[in-house]
Structure formats: structure tokens, C-alpha cells
N, C-alpha and C. Protein backbone atom coordinates (compact mmCIF):
# COMPACT_ATOMS: atom_id res chain seq x y z
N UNK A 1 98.14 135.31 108.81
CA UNK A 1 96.83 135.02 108.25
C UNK A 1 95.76 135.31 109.30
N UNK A 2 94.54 135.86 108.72
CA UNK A 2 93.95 136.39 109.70
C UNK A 2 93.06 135.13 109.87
N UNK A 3 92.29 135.29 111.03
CA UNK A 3 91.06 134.16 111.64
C UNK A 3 90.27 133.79 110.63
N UNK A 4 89.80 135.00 110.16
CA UNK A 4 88.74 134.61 108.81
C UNK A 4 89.12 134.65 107.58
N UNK A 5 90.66 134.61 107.13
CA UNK A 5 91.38 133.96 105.75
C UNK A 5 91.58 132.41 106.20
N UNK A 6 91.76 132.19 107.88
CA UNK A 6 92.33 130.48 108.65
C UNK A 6 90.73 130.15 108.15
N UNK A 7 89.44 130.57 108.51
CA UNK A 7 88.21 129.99 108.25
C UNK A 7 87.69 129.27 106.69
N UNK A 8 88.02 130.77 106.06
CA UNK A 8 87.89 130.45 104.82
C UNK A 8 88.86 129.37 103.97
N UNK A 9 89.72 129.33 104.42
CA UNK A 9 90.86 128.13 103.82
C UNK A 9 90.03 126.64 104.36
N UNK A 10 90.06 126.49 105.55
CA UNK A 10 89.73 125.22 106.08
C UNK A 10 88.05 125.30 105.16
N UNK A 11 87.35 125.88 105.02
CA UNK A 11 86.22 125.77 104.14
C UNK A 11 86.29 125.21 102.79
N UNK A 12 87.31 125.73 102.58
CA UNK A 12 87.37 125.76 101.23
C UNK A 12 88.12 124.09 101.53
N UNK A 13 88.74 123.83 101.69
CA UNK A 13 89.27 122.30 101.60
C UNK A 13 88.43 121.40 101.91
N UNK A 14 87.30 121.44 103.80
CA UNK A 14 86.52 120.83 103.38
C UNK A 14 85.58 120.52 102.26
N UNK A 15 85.14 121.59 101.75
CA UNK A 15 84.46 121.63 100.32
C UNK A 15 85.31 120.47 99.26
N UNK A 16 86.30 120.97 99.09
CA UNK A 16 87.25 119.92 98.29
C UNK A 16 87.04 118.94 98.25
N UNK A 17 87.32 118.54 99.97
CA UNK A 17 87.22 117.27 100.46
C UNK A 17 85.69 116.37 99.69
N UNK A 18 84.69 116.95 100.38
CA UNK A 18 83.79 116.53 99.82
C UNK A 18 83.36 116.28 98.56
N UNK A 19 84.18 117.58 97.43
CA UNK A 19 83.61 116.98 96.12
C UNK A 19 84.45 115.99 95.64
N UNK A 20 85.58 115.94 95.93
CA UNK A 20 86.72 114.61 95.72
C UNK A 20 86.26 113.31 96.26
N UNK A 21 85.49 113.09 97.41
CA UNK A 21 85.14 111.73 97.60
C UNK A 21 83.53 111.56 97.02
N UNK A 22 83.10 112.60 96.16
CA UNK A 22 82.31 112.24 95.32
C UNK A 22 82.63 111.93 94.38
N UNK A 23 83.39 112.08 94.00
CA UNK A 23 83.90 111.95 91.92
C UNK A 23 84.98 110.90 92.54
N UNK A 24 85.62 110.30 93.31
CA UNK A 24 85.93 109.48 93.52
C UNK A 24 85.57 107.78 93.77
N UNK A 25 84.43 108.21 94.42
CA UNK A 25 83.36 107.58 94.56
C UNK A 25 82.48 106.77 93.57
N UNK A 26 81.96 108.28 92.54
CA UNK A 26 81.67 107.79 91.30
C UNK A 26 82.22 107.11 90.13
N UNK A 27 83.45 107.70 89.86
CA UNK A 27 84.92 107.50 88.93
C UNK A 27 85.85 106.89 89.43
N UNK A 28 86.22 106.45 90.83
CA UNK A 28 87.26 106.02 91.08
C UNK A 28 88.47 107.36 90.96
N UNK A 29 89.51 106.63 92.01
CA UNK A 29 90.52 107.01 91.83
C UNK A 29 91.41 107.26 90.94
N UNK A 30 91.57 106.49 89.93
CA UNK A 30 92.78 106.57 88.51
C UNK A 30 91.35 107.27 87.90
N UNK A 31 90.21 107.23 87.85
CA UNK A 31 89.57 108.00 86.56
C UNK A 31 89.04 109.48 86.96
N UNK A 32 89.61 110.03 87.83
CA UNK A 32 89.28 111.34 88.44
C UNK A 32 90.47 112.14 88.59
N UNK A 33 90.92 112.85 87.69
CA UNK A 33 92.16 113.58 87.21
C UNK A 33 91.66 115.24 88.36
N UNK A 34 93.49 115.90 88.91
CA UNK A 34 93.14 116.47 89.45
C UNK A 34 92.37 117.68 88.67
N UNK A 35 92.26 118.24 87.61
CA UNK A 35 91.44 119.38 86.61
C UNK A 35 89.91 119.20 86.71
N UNK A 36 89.49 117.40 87.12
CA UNK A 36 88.03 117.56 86.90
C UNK A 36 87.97 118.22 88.56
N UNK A 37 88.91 117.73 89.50
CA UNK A 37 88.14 117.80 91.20
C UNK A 37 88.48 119.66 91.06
N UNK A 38 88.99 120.18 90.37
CA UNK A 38 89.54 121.86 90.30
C UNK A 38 87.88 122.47 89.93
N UNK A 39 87.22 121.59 88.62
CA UNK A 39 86.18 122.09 88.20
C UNK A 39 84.67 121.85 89.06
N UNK A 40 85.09 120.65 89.49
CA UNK A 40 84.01 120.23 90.47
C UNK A 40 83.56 121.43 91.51
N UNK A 41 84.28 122.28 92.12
CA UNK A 41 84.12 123.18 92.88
C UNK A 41 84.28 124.73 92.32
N UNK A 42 84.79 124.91 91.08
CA UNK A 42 84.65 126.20 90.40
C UNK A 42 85.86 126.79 90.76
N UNK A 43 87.01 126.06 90.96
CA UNK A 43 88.70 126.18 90.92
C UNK A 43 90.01 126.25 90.17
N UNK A 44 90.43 126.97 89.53
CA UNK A 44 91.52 126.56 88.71
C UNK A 44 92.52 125.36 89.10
N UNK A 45 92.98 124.89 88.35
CA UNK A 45 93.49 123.57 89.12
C UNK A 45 95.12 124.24 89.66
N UNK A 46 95.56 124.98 89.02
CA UNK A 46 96.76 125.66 89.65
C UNK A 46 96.23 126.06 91.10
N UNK A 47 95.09 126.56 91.33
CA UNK A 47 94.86 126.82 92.62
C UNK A 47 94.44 125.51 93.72
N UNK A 48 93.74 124.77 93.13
CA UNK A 48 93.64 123.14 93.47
C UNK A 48 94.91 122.91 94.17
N UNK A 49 96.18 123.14 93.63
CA UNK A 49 97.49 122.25 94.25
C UNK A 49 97.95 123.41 95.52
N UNK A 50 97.45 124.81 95.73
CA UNK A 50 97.63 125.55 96.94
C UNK A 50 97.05 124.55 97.98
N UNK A 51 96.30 123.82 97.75
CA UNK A 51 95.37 123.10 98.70
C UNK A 51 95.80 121.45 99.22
N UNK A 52 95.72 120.90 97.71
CA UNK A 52 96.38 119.57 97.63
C UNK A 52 97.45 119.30 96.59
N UNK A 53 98.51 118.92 96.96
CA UNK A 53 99.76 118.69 95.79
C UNK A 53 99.41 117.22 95.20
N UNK A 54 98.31 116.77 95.21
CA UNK A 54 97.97 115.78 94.66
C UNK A 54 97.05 115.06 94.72
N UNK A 55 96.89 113.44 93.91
CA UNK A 55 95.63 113.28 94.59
C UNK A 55 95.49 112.24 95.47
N UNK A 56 96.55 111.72 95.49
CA UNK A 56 97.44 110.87 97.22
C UNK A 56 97.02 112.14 98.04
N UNK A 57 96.91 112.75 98.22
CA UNK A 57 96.80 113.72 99.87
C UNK A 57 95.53 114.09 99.85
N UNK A 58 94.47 114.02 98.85
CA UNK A 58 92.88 113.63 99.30
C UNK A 58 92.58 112.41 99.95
N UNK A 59 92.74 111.34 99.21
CA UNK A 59 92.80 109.96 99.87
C UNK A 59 93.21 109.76 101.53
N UNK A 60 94.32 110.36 101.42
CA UNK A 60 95.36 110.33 102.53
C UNK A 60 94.67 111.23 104.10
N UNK A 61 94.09 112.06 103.39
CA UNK A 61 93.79 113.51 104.46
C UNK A 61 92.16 112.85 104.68
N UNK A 62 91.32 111.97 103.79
CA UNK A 62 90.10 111.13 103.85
C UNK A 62 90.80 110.52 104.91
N UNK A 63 91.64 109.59 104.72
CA UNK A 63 91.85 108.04 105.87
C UNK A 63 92.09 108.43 106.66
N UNK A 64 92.63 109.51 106.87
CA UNK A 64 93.21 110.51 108.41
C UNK A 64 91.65 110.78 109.27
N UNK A 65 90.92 111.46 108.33
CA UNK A 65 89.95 112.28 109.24
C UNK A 65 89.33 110.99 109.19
N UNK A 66 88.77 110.26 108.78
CA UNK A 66 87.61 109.21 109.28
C UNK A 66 88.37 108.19 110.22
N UNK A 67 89.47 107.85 110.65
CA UNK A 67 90.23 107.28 111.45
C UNK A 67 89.75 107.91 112.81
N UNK A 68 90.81 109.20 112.62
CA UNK A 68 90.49 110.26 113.49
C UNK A 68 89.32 110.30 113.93
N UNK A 69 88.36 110.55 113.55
CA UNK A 69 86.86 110.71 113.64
C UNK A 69 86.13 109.25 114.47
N UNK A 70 86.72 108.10 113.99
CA UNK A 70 86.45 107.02 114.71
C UNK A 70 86.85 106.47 115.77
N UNK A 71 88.55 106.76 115.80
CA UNK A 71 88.84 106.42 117.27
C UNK A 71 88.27 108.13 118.37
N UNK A 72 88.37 108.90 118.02
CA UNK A 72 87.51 110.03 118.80
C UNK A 72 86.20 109.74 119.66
N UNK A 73 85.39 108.65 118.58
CA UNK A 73 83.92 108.05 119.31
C UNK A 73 84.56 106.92 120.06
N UNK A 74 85.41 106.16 119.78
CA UNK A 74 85.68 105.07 120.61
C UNK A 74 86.07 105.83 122.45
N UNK A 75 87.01 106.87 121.93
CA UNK A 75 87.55 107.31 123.13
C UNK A 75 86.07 107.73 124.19
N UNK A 76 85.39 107.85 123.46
CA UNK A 76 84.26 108.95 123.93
C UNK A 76 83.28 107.70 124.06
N UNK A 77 83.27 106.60 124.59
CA UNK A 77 82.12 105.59 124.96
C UNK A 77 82.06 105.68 126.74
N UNK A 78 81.22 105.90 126.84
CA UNK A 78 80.54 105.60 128.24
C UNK A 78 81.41 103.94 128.80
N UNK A 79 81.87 104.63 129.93
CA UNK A 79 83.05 103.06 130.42
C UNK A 79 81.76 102.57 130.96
N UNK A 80 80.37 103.01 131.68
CA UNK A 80 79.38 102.19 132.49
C UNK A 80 78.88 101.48 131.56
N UNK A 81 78.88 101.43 130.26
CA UNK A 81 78.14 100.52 129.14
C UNK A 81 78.91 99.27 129.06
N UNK A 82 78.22 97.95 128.88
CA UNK A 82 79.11 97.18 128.26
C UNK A 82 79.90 97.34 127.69
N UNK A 83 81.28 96.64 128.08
CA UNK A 83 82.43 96.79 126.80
C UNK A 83 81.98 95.95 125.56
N UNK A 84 80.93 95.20 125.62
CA UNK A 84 81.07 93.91 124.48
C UNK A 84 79.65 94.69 123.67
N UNK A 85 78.76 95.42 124.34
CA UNK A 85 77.72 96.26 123.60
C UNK A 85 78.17 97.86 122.88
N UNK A 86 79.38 98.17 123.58
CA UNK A 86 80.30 99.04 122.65
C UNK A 86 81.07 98.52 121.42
N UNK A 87 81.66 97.11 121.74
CA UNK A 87 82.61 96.54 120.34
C UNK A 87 81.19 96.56 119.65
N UNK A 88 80.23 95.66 119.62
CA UNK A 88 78.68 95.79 118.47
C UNK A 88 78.72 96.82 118.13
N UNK A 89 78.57 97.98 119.14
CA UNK A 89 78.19 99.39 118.32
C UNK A 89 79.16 100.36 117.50
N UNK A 90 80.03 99.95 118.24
CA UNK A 90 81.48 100.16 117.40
C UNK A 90 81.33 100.00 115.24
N UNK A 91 81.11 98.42 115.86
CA UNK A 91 81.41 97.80 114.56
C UNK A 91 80.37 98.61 113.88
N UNK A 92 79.38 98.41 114.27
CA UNK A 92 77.78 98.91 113.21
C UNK A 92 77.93 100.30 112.63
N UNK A 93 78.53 100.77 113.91
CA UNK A 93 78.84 101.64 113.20
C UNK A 93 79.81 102.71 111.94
N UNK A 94 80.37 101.24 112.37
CA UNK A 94 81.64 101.82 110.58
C UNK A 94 80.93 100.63 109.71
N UNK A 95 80.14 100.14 109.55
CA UNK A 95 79.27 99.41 108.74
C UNK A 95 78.64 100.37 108.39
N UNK A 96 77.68 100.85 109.08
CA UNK A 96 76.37 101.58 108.51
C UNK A 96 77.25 103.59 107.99
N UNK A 97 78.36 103.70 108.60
CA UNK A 97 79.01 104.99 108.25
C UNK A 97 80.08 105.05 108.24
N UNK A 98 81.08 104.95 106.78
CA UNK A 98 82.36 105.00 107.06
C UNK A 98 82.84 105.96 107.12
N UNK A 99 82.06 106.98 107.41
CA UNK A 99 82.71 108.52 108.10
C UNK A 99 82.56 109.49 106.71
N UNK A 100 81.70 110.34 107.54
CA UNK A 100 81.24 111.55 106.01
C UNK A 100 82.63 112.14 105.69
N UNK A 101 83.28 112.84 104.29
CA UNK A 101 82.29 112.63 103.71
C UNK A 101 82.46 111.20 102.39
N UNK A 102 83.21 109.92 103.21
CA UNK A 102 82.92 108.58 102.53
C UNK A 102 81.24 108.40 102.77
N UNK A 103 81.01 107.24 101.40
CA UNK A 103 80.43 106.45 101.20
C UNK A 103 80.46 104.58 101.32
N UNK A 104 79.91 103.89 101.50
CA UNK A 104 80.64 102.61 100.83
C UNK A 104 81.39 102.37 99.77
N UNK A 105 80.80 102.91 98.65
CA UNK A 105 81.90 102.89 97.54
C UNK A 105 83.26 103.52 97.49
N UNK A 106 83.48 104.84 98.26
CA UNK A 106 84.55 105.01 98.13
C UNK A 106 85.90 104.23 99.19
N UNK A 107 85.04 103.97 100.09
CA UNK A 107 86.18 102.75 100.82
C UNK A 107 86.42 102.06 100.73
N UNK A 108 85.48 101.51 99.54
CA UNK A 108 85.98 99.98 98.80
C UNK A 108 86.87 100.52 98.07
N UNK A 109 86.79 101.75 97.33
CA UNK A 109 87.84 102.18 96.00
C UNK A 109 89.49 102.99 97.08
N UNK A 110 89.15 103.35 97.96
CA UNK A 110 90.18 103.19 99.17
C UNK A 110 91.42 102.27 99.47
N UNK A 111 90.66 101.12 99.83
CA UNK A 111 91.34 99.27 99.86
C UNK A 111 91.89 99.56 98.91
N UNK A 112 91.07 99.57 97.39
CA UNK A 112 91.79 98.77 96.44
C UNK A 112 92.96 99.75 96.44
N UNK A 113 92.79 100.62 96.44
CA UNK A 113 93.88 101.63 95.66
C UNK A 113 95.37 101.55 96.54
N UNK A 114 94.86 101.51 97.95
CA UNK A 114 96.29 101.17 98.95
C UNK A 114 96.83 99.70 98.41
N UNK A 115 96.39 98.99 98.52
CA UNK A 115 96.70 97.28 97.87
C UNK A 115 97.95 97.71 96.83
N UNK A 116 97.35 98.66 95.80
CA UNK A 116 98.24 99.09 94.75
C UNK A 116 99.42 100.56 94.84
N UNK A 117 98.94 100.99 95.75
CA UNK A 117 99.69 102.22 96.10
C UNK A 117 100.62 102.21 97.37
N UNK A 118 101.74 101.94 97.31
CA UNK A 118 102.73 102.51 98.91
C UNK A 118 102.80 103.04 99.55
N UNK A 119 102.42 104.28 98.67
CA UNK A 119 102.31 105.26 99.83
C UNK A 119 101.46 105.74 100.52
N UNK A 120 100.19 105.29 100.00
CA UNK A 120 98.98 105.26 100.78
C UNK A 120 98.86 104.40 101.83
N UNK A 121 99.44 103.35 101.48
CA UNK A 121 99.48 101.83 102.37
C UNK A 121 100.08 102.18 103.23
N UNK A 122 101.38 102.86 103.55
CA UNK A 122 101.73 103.15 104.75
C UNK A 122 100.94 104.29 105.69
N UNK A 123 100.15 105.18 105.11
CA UNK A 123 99.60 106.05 105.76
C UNK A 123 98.12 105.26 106.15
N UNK A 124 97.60 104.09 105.57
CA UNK A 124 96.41 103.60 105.82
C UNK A 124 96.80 102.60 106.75
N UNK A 125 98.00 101.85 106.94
CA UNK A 125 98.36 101.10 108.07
C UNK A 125 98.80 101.57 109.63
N UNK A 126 99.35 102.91 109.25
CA UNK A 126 99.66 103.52 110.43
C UNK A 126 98.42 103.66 111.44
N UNK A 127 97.26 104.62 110.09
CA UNK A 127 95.41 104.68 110.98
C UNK A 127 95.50 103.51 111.51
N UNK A 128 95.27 102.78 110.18
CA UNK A 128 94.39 101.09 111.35
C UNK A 128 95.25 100.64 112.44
N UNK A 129 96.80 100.69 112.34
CA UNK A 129 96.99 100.10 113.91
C UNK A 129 96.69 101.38 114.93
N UNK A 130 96.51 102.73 114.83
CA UNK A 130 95.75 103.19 115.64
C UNK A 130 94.33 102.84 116.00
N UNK A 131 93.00 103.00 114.75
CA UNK A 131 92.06 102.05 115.34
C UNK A 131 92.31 101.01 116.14
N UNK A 132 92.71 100.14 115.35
CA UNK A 132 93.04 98.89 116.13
C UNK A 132 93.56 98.83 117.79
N UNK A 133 94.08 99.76 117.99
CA UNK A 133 94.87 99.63 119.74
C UNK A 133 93.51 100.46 120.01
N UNK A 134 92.99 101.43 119.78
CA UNK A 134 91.82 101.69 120.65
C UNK A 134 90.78 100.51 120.77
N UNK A 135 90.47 99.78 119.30
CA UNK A 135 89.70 98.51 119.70
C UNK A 135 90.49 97.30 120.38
N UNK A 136 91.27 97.10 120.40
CA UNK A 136 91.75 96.49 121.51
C UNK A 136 91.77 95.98 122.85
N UNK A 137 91.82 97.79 123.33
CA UNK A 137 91.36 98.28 124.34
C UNK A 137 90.06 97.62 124.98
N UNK A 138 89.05 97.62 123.95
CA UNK A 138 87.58 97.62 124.13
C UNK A 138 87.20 95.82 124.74
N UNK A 139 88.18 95.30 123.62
CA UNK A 139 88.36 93.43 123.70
C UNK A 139 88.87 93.21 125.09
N UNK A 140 90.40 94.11 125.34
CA UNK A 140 90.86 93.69 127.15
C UNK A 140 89.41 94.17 127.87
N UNK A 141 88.66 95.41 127.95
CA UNK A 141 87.83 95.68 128.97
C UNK A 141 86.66 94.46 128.72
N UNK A 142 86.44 93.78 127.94
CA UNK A 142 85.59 92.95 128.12
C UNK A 142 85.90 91.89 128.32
N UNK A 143 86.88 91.57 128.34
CA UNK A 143 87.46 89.97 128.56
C UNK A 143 87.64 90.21 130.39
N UNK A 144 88.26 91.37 130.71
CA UNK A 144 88.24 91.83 132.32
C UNK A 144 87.25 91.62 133.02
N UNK A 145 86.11 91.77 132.48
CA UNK A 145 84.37 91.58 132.95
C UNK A 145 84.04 90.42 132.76
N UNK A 146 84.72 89.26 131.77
CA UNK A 146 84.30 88.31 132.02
C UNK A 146 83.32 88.29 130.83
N UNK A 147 83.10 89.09 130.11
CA UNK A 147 81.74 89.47 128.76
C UNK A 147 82.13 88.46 127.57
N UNK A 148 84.01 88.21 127.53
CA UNK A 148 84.16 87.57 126.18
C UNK A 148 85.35 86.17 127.07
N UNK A 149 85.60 85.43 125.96
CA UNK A 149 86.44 84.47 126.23
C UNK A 149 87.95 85.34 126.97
N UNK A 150 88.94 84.91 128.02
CA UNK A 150 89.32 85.66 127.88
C UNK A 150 91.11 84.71 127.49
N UNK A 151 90.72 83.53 126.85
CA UNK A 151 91.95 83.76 126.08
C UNK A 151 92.34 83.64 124.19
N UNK A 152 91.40 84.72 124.04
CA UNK A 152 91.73 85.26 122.88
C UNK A 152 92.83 86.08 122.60
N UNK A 153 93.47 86.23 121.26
CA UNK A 153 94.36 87.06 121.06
C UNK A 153 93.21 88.84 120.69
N UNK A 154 93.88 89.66 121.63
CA UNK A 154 92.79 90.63 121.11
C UNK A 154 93.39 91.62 119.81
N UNK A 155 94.80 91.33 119.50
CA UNK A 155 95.25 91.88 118.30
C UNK A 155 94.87 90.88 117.15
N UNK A 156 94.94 89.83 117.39
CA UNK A 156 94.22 89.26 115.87
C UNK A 156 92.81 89.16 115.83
N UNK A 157 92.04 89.04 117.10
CA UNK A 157 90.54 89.25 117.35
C UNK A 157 90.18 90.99 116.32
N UNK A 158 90.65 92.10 116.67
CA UNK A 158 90.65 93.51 115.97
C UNK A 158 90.82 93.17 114.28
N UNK A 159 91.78 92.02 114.39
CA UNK A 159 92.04 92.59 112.32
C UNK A 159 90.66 91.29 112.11
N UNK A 160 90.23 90.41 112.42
CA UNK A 160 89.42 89.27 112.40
C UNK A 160 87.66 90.17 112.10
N UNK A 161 87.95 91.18 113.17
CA UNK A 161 86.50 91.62 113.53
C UNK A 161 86.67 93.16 112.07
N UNK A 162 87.50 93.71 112.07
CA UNK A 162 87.92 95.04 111.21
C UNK A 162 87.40 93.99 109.63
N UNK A 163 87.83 93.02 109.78
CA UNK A 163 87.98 92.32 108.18
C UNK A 163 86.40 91.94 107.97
N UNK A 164 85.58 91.43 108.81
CA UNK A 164 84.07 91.65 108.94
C UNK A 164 83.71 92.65 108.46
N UNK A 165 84.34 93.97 109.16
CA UNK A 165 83.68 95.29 108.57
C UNK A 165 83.78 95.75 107.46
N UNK A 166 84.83 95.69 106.89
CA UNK A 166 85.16 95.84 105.79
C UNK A 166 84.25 94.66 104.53
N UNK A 167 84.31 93.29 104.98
CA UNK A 167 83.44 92.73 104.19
C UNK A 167 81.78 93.19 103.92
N UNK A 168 81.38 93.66 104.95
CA UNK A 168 80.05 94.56 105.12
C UNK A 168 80.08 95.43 104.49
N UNK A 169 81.01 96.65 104.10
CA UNK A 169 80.92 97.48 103.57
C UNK A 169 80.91 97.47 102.36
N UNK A 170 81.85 96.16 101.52
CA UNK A 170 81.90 96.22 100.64
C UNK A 170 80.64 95.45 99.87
N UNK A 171 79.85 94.75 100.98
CA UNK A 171 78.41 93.93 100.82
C UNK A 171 77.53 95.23 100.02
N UNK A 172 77.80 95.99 101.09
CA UNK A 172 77.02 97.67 100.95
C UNK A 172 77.00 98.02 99.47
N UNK A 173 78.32 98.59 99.06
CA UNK A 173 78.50 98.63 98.29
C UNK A 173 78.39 98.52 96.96
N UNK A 174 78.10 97.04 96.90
CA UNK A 174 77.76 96.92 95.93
C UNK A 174 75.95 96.02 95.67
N UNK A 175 75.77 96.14 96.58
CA UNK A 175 74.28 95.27 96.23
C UNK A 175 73.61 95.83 97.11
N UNK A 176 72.53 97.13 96.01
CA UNK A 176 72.12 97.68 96.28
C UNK A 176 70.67 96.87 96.67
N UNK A 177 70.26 96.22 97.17
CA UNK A 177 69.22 95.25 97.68
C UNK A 177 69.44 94.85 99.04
N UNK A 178 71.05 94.85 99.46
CA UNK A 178 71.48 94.77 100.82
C UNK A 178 70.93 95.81 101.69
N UNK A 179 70.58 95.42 103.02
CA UNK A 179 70.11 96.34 103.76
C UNK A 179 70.39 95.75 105.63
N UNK A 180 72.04 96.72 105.88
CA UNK A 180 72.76 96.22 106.65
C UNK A 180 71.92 95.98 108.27
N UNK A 181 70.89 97.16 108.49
CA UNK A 181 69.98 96.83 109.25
C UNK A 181 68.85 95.35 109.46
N UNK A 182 68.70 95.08 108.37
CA UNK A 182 68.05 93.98 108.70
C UNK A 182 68.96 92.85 108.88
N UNK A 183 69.84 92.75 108.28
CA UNK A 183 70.93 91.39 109.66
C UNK A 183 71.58 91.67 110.79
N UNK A 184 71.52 92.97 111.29
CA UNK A 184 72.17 93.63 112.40
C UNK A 184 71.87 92.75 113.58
N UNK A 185 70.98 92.20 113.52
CA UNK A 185 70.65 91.45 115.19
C UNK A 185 71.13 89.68 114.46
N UNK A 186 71.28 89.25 113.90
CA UNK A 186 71.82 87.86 113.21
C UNK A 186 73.71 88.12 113.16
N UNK A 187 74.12 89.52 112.46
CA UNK A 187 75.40 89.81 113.03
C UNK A 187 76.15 90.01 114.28
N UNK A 188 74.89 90.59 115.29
CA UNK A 188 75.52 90.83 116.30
C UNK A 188 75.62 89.44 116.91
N UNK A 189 74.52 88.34 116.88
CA UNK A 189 74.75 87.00 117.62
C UNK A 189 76.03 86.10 117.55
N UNK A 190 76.14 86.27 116.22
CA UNK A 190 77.05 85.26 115.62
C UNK A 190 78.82 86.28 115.81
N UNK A 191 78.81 87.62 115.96
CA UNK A 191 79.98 87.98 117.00
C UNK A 191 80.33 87.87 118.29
N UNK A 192 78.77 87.63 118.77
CA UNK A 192 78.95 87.21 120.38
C UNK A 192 79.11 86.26 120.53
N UNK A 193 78.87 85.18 119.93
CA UNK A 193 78.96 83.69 119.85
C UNK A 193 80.53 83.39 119.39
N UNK A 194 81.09 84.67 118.37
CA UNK A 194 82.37 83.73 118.55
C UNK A 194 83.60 84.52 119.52
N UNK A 195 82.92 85.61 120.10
CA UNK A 195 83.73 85.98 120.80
C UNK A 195 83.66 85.14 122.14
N UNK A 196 82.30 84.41 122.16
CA UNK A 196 81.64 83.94 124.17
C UNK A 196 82.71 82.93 124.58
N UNK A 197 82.60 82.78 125.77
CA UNK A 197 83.77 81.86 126.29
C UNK A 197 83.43 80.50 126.03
């Protein structure tokens, strides 16, 4: 395959990608059959499955790249910054972006669907205990400095603080009157407060 058939393929899937976590988004998962995501982009759906053999491996290839995509920024934090002003920014930031091309809604329709699906659940547990050991990470470097209590558990501190985020998002989500910026400085206190020694 040449460079620019490798270009055009990966194009063409991101494209996919994106119109699938729109109509996913909008319709949900069970109400977004693979023929509409074929038409969504001007695809035969026989050609759709050259791409994805289903619609577990949109979902799946979503939780991958925004995982991916998130522990990538974690790796990539400035060690001279606070560790405890990185976990804040951390968090805010899969609050305010759960990684293009999600929305809030579709990571709420995400959850639910692993809850009900196996085989997603194992591919969405594998990510999060990867997130999770990079945030981890972030909890030992600040407990080292002396920034947080330091005898917390920092693996149940990660699913404690992850389960926050997730409650935020799904705040997002659905109440459209919410506006995650204006409690951002009331959230960040009340994490420092229960992380402080």
C-alpha cells in the first residue's frame, strides 16, 4: 500500500470516527445501525465493514484514542509544576473535554453501554487502569512534596477522583444550564480539601 492509499485510509476512518460519535451521540448506541453510520459519510455499508466489522470497534477504537490521548497529556506535564495543580488540571480537563471527537453525551452513552456490554467492559477497563496508573503517579508525586495527605490510598484516591469526573460529565450532559466553569474554583477547593493532610 502506497503512503497516500496509508493516508487516505486513516482519513477516511477518522472521518468515520467522527460521524459515528455523532449519531451516537445523538441516537445512542442500540439506535444507530451500522447502514445509517455507512450513509452518514456517503459509504456503502459493505464498504463500512472494510473499515469497522462492527459497531463494538467504533466505541472500542473511541475509548482507545481518548485514553490514549489523555494519558499522552498526563505523560507530557511539566514535572516543575505542582503535582497537586496538575491532578486539578488533569481532572478539568476531562470534565470540560472528553477527547474529540466525544462529547458529554456520548460518554455518558459509553458507561452505559459497557455496564451492559462485555466486551466493551473489558476493553474500557483495561484504558482506565491505564489512566489510572498514570494518575496515580501524579497522587505519589504529590504526596512526596508533601502537597496531599500522604496516607491515602492513591489507587482508590484515582477511581474516587475518576468517579467525580465522570459525575461532571454526566452533570454536562445533561443540564444544559450547567456551566462547568463557573464551579471550577468551588471544585477545585473542595478536592484540595479532601485530598489536604
Amino acid at each position: 500500500m502506497t503512503t497516500t492509499r496509508k493516508q487516505k485510509k486513516v482519513a477516511t476512518q477518522i472521518q468515520l470516527l467522527e460521524s459515528a460519535a455523532k449519531c451516537f451521540s445523538e441516537k445512542g448506541f442500540r439506535g444507530t445501525g451500522m447502514a445509517e453510520l455507512a450513509n452518514s459519510v456517503g459509504m456503502s455499508t459493505g464498504n463500512l465493514y472494510r473499515y469497522f466489522p462492527d459497531k463494538e470497534a467504533f466505541i472500542t477504537t473511541l475509548v482507545e484514542d481518548e485514553m490514549s490521548g489523555a494519558i499522552t497529556k498526563m505523560n507530557d506535564l511539566d514535572d516543575s509544576e505542582s503535582p497537586l495543580r496538575n491532578i486539578l488540571g488533569v481532572i478539568s480537563s476531562c470534565i470540560f473535554d472528553p477527547g474529540y471527537p466525544m462529547d458529554h453525551r456520548l460518554w455518558i452513552e459509553i458507561l452505559a453501554e459497557t455496564a451492559r456490554n462485555e466486551r466493551l467492559r473489558t476493553v474500557f477497563k483495561a484504558n482506565d487502569s491505564r489512566m489510572r496508573t498514570a494518575f496515580k503517579h501524579l497522587l505519589q508525586q504529590a504526596m512526596k512534596k508533601g502537597l496531599i495527605a500522604d496516607d491515602i490510598d492513591p489507587d482508590g484516591t484515582s477511581i474516587w477522583l475518576y468517579a467525580l469526573v465522570d459525575g461532571m460529565i454526566a452533570r454536562t450532559a445533561i443540564d444544559p444550564d450547567f456551566d462547568f466553569s463557573v464551579h471550577i474554583d468551588l471544585f477545585n477547593k473542595l478536592v484540595t480539601k479532601a485530598l489536604s493532610k
